[in-house]
C-alpha atoms as a PDB file:
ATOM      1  CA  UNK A   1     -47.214   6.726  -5.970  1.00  0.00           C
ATOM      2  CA  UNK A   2     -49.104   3.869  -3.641  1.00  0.00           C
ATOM      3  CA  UNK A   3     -47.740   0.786  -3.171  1.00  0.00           C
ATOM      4  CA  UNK A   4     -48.608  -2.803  -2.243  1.00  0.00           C
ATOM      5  CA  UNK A   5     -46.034  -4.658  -0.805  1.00  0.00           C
ATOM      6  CA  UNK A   6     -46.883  -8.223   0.622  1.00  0.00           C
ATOM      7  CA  UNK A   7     -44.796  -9.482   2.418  1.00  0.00           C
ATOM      8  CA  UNK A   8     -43.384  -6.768   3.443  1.00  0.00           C
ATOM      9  CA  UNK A   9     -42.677  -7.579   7.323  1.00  0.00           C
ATOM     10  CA  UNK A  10     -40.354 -10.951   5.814  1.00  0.00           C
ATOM     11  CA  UNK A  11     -36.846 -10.772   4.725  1.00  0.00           C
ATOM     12  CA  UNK A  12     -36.756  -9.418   1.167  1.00  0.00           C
ATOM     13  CA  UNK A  13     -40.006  -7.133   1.756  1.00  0.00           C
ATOM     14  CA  UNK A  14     -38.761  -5.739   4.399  1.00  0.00           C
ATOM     15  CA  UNK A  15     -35.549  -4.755   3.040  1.00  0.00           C
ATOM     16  CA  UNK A  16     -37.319  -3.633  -0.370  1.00  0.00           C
ATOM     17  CA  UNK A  17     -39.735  -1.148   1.645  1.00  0.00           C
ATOM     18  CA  UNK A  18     -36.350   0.371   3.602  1.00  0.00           C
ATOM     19  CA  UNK A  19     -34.542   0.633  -0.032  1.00  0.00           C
ATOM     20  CA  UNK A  20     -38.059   2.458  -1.536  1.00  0.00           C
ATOM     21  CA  UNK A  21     -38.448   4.709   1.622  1.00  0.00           C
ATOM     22  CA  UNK A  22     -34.985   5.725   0.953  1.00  0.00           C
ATOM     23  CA  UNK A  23     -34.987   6.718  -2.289  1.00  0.00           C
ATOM     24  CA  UNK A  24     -38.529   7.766  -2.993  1.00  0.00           C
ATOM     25  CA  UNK A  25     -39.354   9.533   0.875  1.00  0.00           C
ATOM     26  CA  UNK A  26     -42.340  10.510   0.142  1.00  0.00           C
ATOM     27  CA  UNK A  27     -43.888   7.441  -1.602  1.00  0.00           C
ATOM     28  CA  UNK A  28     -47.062   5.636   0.391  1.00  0.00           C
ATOM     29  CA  UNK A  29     -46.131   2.183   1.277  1.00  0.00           C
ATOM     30  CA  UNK A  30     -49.203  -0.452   2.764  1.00  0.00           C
ATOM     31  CA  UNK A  31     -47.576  -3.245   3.465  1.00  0.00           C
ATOM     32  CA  UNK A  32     -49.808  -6.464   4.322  1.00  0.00           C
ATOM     33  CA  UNK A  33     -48.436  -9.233   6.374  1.00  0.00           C
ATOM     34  CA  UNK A  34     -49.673 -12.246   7.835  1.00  0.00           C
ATOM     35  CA  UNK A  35     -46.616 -12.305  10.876  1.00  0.00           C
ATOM     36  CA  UNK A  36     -46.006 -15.943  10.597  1.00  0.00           C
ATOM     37  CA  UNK A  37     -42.734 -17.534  11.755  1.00  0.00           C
ATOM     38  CA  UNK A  38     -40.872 -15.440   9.112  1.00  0.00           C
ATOM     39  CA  UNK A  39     -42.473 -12.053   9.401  1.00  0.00           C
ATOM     40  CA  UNK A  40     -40.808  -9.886  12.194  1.00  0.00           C
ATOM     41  CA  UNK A  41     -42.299  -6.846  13.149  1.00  0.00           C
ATOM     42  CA  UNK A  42     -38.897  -5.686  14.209  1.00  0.00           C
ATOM     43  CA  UNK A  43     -37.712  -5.522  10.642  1.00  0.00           C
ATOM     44  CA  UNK A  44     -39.461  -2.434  10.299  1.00  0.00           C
ATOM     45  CA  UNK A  45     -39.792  -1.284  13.948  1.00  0.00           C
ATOM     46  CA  UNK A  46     -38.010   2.594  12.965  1.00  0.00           C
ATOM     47  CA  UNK A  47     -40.365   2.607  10.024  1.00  0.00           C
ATOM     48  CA  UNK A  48     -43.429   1.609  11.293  1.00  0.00           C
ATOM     49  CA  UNK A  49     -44.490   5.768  12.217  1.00  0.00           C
ATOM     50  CA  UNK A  50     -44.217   7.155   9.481  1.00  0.00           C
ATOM     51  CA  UNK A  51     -46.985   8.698   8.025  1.00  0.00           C
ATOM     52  CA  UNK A  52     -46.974   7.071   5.086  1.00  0.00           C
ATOM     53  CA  UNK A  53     -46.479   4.108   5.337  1.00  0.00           C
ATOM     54  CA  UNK A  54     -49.193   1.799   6.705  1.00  0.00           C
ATOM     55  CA  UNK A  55     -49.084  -1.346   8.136  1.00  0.00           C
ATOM     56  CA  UNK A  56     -52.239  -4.618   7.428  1.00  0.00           C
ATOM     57  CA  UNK A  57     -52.464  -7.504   9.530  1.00  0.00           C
ATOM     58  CA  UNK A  58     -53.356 -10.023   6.879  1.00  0.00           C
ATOM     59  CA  UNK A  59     -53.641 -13.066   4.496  1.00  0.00           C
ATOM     60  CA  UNK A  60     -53.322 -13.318   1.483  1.00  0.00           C
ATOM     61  CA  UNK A  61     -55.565 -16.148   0.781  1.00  0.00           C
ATOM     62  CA  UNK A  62     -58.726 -14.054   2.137  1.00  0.00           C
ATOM     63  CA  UNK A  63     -60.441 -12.045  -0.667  1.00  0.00           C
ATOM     64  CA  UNK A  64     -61.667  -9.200   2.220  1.00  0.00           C
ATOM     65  CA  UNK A  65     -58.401  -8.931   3.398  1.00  0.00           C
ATOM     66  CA  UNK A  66     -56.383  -8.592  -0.677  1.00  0.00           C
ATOM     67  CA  UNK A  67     -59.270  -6.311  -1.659  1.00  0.00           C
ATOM     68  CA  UNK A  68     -58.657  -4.032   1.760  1.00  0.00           C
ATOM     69  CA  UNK A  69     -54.639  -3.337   0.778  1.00  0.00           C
ATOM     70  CA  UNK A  70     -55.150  -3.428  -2.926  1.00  0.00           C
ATOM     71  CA  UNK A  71     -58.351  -0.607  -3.578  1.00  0.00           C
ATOM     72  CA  UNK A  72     -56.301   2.111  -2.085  1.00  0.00           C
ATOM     73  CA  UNK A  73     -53.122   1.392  -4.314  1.00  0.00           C
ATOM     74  CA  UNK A  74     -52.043   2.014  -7.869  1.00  0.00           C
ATOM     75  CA  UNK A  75     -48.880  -0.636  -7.613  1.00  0.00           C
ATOM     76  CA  UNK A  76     -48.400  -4.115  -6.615  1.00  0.00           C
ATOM     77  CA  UNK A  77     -45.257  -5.774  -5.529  1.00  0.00           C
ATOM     78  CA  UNK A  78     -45.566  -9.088  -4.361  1.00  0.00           C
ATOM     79  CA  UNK A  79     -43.908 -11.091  -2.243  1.00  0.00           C
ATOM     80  CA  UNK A  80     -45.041 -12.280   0.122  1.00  0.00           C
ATOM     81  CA  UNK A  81     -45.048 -16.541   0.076  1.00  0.00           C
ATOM     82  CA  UNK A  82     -43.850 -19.572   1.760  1.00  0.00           C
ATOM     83  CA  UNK A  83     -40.200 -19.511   0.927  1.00  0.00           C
ATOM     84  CA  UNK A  84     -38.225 -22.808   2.797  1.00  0.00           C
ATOM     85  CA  UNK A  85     -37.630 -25.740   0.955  1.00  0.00           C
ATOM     86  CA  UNK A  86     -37.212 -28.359   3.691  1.00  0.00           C
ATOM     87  CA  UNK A  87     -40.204 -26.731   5.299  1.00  0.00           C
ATOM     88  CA  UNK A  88     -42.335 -27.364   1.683  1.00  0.00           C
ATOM     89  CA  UNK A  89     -41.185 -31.285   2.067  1.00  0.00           C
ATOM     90  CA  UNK A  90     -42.097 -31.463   5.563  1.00  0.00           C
ATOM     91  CA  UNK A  91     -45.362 -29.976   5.067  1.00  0.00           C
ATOM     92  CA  UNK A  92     -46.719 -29.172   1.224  1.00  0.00           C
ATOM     93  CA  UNK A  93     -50.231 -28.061   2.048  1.00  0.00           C
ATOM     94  CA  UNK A  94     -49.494 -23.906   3.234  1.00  0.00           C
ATOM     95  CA  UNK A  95     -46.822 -23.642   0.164  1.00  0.00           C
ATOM     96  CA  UNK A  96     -49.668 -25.100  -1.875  1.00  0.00           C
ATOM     97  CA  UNK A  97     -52.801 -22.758  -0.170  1.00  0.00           C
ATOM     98  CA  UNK A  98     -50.402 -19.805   0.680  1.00  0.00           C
ATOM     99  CA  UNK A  99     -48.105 -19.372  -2.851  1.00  0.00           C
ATOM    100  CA  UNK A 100     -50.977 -20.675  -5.423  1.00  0.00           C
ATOM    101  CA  UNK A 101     -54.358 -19.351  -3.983  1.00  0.00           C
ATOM    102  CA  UNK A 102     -52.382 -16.377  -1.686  1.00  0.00           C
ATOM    103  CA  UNK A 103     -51.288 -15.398  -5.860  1.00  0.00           C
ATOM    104  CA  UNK A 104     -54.575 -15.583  -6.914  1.00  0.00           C
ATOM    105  CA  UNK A 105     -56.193 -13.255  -4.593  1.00  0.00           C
ATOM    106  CA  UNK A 106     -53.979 -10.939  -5.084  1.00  0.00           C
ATOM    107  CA  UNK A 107     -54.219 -11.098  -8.911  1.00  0.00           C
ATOM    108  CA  UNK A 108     -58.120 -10.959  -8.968  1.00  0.00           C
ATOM    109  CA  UNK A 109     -57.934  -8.140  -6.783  1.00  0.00           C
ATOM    110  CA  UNK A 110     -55.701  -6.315  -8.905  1.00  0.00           C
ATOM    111  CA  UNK A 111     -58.042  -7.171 -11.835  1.00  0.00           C
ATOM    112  CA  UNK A 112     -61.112  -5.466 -10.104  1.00  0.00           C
ATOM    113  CA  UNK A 113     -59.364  -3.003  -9.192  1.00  0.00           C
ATOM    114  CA  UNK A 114     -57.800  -2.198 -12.119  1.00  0.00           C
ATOM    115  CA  UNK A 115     -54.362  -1.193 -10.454  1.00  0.00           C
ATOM    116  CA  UNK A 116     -51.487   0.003 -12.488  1.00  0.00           C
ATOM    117  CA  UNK A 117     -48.581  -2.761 -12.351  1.00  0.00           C
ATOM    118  CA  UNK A 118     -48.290  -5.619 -10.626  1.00  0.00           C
ATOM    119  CA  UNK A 119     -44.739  -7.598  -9.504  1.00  0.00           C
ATOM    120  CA  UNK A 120     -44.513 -10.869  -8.977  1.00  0.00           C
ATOM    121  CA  UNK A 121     -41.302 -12.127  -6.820  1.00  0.00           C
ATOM    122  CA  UNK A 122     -40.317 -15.466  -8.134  1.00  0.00           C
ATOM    123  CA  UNK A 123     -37.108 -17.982  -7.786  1.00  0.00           C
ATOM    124  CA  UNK A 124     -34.831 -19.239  -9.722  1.00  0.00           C
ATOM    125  CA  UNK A 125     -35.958 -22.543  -8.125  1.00  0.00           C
ATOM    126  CA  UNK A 126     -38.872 -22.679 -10.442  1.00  0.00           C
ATOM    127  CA  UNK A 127     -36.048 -23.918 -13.316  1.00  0.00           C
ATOM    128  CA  UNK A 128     -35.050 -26.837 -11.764  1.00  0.00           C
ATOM    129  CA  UNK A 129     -31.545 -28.434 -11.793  1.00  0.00           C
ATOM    130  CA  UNK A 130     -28.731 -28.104 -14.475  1.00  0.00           C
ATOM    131  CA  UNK A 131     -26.016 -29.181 -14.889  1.00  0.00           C
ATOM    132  CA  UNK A 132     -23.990 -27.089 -17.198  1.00  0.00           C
ATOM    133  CA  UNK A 133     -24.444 -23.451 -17.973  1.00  0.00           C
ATOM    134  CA  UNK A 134     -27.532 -21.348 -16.939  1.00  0.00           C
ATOM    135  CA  UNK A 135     -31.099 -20.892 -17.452  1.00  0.00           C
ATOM    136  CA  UNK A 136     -32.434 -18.142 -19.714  1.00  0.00           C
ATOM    137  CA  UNK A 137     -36.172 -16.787 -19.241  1.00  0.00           C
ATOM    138  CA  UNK A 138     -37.539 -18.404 -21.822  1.00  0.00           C
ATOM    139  CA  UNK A 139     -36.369 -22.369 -20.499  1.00  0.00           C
ATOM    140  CA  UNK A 140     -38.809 -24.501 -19.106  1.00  0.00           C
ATOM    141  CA  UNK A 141     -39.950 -25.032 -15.826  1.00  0.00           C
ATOM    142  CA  UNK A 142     -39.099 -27.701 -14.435  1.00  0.00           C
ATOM    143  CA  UNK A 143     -39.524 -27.385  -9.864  1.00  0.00           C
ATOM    144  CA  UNK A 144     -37.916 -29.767  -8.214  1.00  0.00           C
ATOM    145  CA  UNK A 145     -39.762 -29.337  -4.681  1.00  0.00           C
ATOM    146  CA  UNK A 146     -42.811 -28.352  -3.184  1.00  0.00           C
ATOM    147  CA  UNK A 147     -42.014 -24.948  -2.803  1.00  0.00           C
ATOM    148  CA  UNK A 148     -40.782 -24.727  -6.222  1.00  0.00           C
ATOM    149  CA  UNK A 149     -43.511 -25.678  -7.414  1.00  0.00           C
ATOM    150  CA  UNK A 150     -46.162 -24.250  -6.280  1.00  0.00           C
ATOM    151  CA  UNK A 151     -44.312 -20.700  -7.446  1.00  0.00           C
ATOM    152  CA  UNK A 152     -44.200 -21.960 -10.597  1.00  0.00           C
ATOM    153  CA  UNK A 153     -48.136 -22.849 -10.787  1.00  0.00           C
ATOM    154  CA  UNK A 154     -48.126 -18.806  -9.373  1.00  0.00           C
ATOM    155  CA  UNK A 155     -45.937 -17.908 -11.851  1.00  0.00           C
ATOM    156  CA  UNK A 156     -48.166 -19.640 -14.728  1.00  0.00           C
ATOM    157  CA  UNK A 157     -51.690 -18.270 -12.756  1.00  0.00           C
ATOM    158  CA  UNK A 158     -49.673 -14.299 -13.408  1.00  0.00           C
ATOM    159  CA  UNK A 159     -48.933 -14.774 -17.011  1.00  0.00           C
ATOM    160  CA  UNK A 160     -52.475 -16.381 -17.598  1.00  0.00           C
ATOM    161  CA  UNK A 161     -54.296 -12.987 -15.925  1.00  0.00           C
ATOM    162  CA  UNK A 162     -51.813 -10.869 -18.319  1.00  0.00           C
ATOM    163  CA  UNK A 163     -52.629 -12.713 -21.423  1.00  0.00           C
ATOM    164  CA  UNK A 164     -56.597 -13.397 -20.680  1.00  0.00           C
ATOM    165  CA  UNK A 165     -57.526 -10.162 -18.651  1.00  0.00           C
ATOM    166  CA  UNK A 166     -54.272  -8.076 -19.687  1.00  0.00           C
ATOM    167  CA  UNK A 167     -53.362  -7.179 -16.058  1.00  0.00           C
ATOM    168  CA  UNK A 168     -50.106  -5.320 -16.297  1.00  0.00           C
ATOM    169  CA  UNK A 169     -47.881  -7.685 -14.749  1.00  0.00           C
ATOM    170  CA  UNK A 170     -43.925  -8.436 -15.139  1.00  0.00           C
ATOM    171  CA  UNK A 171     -42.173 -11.252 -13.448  1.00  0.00           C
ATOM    172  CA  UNK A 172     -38.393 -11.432 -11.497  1.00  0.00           C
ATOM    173  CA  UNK A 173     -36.981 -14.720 -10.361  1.00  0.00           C
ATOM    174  CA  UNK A 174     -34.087 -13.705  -8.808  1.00  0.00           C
ATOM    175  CA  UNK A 175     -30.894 -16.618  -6.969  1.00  0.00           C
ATOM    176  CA  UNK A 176     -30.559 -16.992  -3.525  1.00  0.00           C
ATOM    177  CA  UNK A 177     -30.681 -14.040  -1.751  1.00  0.00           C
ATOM    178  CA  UNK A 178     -28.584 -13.257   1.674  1.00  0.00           C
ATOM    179  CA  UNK A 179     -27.886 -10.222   3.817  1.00  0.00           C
ATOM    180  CA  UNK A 180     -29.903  -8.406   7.101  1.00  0.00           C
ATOM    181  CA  UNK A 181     -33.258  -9.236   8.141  1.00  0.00           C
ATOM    182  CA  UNK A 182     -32.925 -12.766   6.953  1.00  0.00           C
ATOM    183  CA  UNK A 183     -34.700 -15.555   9.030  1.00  0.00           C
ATOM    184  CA  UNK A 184     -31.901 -17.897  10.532  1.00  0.00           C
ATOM    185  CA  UNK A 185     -33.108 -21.128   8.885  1.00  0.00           C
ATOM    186  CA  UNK A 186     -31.396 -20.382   5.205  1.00  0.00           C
ATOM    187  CA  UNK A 187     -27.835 -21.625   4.742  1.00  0.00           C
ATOM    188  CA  UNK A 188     -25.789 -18.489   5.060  1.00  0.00           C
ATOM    189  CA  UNK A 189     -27.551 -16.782   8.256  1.00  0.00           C
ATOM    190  CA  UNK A 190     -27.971 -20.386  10.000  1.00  0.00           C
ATOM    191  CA  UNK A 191     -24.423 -21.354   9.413  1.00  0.00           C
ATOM    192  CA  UNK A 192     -23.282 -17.919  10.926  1.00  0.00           C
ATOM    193  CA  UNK A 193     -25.547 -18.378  14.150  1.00  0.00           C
ATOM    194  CA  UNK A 194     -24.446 -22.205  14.523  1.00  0.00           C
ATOM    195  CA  UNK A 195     -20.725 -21.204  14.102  1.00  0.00           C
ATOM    196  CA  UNK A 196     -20.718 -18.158  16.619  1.00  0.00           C
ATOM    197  CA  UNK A 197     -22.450 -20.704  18.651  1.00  0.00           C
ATOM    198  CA  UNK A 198     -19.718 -23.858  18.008  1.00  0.00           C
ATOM    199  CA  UNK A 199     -22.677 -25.872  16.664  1.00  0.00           C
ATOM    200  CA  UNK A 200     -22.648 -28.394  13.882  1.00  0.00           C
ATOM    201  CA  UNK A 201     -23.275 -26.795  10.554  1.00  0.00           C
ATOM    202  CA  UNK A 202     -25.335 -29.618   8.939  1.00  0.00           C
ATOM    203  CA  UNK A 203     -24.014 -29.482   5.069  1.00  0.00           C
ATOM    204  CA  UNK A 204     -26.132 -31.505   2.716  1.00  0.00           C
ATOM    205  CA  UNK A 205     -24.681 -34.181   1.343  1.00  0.00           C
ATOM    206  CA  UNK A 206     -21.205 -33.889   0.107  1.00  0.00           C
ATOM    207  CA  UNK A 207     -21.668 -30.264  -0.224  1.00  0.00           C
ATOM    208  CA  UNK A 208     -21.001 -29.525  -4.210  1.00  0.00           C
ATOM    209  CA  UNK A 209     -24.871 -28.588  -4.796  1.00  0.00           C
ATOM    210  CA  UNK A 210     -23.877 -25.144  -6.806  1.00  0.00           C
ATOM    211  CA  UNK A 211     -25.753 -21.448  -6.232  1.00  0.00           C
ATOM    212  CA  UNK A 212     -25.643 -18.242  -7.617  1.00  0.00           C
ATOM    213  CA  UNK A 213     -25.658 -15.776  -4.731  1.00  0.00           C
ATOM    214  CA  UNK A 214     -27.146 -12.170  -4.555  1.00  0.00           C
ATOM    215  CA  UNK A 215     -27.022  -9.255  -1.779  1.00  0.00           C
ATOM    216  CA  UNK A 216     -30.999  -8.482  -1.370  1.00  0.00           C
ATOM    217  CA  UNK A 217     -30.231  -4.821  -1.607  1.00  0.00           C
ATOM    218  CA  UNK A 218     -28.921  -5.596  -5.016  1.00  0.00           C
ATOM    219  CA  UNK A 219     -32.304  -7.505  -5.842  1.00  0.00           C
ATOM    220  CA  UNK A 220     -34.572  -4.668  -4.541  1.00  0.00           C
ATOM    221  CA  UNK A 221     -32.377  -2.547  -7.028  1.00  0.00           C
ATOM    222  CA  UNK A 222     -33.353  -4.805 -10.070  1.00  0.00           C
ATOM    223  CA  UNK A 223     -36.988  -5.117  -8.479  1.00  0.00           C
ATOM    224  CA  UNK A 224     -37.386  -1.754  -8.726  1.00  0.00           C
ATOM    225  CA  UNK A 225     -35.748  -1.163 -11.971  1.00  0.00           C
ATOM    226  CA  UNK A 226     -38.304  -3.867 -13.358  1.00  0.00           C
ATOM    227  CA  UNK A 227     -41.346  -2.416 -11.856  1.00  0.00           C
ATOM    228  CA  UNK A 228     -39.797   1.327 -13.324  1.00  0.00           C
ATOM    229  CA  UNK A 229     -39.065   0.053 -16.586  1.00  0.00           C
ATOM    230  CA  UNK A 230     -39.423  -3.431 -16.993  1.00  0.00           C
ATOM    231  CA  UNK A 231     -42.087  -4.679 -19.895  1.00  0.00           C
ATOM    232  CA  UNK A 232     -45.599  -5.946 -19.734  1.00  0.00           C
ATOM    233  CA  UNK A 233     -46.254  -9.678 -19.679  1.00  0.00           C
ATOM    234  CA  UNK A 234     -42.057 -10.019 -19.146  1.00  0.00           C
ATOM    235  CA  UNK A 235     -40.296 -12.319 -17.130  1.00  0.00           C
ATOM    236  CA  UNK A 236     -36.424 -11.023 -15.304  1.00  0.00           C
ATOM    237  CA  UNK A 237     -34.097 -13.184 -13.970  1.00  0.00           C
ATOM    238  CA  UNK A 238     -31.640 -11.806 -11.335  1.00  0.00           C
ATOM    239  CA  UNK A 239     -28.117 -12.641 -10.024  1.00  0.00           C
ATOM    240  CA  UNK A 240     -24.674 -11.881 -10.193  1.00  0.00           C
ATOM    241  CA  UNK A 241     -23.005 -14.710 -12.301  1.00  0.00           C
ATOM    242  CA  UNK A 242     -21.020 -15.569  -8.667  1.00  0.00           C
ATOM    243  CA  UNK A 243     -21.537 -18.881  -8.410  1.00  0.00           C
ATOM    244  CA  UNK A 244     -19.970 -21.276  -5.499  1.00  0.00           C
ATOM    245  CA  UNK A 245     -20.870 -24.546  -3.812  1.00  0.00           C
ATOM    246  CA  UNK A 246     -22.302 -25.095  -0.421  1.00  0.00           C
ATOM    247  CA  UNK A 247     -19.363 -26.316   0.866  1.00  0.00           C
ATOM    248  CA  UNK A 248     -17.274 -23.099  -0.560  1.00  0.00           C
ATOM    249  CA  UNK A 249     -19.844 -21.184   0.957  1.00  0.00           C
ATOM    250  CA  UNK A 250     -19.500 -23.376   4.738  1.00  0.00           C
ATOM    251  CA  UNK A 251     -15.892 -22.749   4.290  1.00  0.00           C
ATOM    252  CA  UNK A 252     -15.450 -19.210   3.535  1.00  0.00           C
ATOM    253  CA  UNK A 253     -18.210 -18.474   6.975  1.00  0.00           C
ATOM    254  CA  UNK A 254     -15.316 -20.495   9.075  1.00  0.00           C
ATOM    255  CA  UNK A 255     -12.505 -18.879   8.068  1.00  0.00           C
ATOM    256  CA  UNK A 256     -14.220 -15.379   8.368  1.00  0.00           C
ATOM    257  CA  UNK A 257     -15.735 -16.290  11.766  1.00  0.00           C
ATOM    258  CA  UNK A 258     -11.974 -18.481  12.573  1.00  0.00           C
ATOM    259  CA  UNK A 259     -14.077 -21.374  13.437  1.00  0.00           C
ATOM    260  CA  UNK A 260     -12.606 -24.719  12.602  1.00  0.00           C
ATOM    261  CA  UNK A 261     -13.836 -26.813  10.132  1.00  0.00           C
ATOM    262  CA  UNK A 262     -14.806 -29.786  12.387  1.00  0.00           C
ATOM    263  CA  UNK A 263     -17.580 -27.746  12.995  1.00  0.00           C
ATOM    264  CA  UNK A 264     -19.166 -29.166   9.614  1.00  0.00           C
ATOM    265  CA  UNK A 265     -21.431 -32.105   9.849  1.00  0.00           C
ATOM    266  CA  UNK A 266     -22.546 -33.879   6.712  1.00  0.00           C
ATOM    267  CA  UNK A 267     -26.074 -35.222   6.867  1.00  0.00           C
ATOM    268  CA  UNK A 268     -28.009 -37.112   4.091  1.00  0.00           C
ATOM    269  CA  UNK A 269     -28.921 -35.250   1.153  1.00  0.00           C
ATOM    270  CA  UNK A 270     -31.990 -33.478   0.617  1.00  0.00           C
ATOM    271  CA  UNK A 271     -34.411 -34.720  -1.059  1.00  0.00           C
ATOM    272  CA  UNK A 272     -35.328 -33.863  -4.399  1.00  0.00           C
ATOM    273  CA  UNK A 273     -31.904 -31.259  -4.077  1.00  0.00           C
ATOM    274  CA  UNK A 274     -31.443 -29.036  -7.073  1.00  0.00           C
END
């Protein structure tokens, strides 16, 4: 088995190509990569020799670089994107060219080459806000940010190439992920860092802004599950049903880390906050 993973030097990637190394040794991993901000080679530093896996310095959103991972691969798992909402308000244009165009590279390629499956990672972020209950695969989308969505247009560009060309595609769009490997600017690992270091931890607002929240290892588990067994032209949403607030969240890293809660700062809401 060959596989594709994009991505694969960033936080989830990474920790989806240790979980498949682990229990498939002797699968071929290529794993293309841009190494922007997000993607650290040191994620993967002990796996980086092996013989097969094999590591692309590339983008996404050139056709000679998609078609160079993708010919030599029978599987797909993609995931690699711009991921940071305040970063997508700040600056809309590389969610837009990297998440959109990055997606459809990747998806003509597949096409041409007539691969075997293809994964796309999604968010729960593409559903919007809600107030009551949870969202189901079949709601509708509804993004409330940049980032969001521009994975939803991806999202829409996937189902479009299963339905018009029929490349075998399925869809996950998991909740927030936390855990190793993750880049210091999402709530959980940046309110760790700022606490060890007695710095403010910013909260949003007054801190009630719900989310579901989900180990990675546990995603890369349902990731591969879906790309194992999942159904054509499907879409899977992932989490755990453990819901809590930011502020619940905030509170628990203090007590854990015995940090006082003085630490907290709030600052004005985000905008457009889900």
């Amino acid at each position: 088995m060959r596989i594709l993973v994009t991505g694969g030097l960033g936080f989830i990637g990474s920790n989806f190509i240790r979980y498949m190394f682990e229990k498939y040794p002797d699968i071929h991993i290529t794993n293309l990569d841009l190494m922007t901000y997000a993607g650290n080679p040191n994620n993967l530093l002990d796996i980086k020799s092996k013989p097969n896996y094999k590591f692309i310095h590339g983008d996404i959103r050139k056709k000679n670089d998609v078609d160079k991972a993708v010919k030599d691969c029978d599987i797909v798992i993609h995931f690699a994107s711009e991921s940071h909402v305040d970063r997508s308000i700040e600056g809309p244009e590389v969610f837009v060219t990297t998440d959109v165009l990055g997606t459809y590279q990747i998806l003509d390629s597949a096409r041409r080459y007539d691969i075997d499956k293809h994964i796309q990672i999604s968010t729960d972020e593409v559903y919007g806000s809600i107030k009551k209950g949870s969202f189901n695969e079949e709601d509708r989308l509804n993004p409330s940010s940049p980032y969001s969505a521009s994975k939803a247009s991806a999202d829409l560009l996937c189902l479009s190439y299963y339905k018009t060309y029929g490349v075998p595609l399925s869809l996950t769009r998991s909740s927030n992920n936390f855990g190793a490997y993750q880049y210091p600017e999402k709530l959980i690992p940046l309110f760790i860092t700022n606490a060890l270091c007695n710095g403010p931890l910013t909260l949003y607002g007054d801190g009630k802004n719900v989310r579901d929240w989900l180990h990675v290892l546990d995603n890369c588990s349902a990731i591969e599950t879906v790309f194992r067994d999942g159904k054509l032209g499907e879409i899977y949403n992932i989490s755990t049903g453990d819901e809590k607030t930011n502020i619940e969240i905030t509170n628990l890293i203090l007590q854990f880390l015995n940090k006082p809660t003085s630490l907290i700062q709030p600052v004005k809401d985000r905008l457009g906050h889900d």
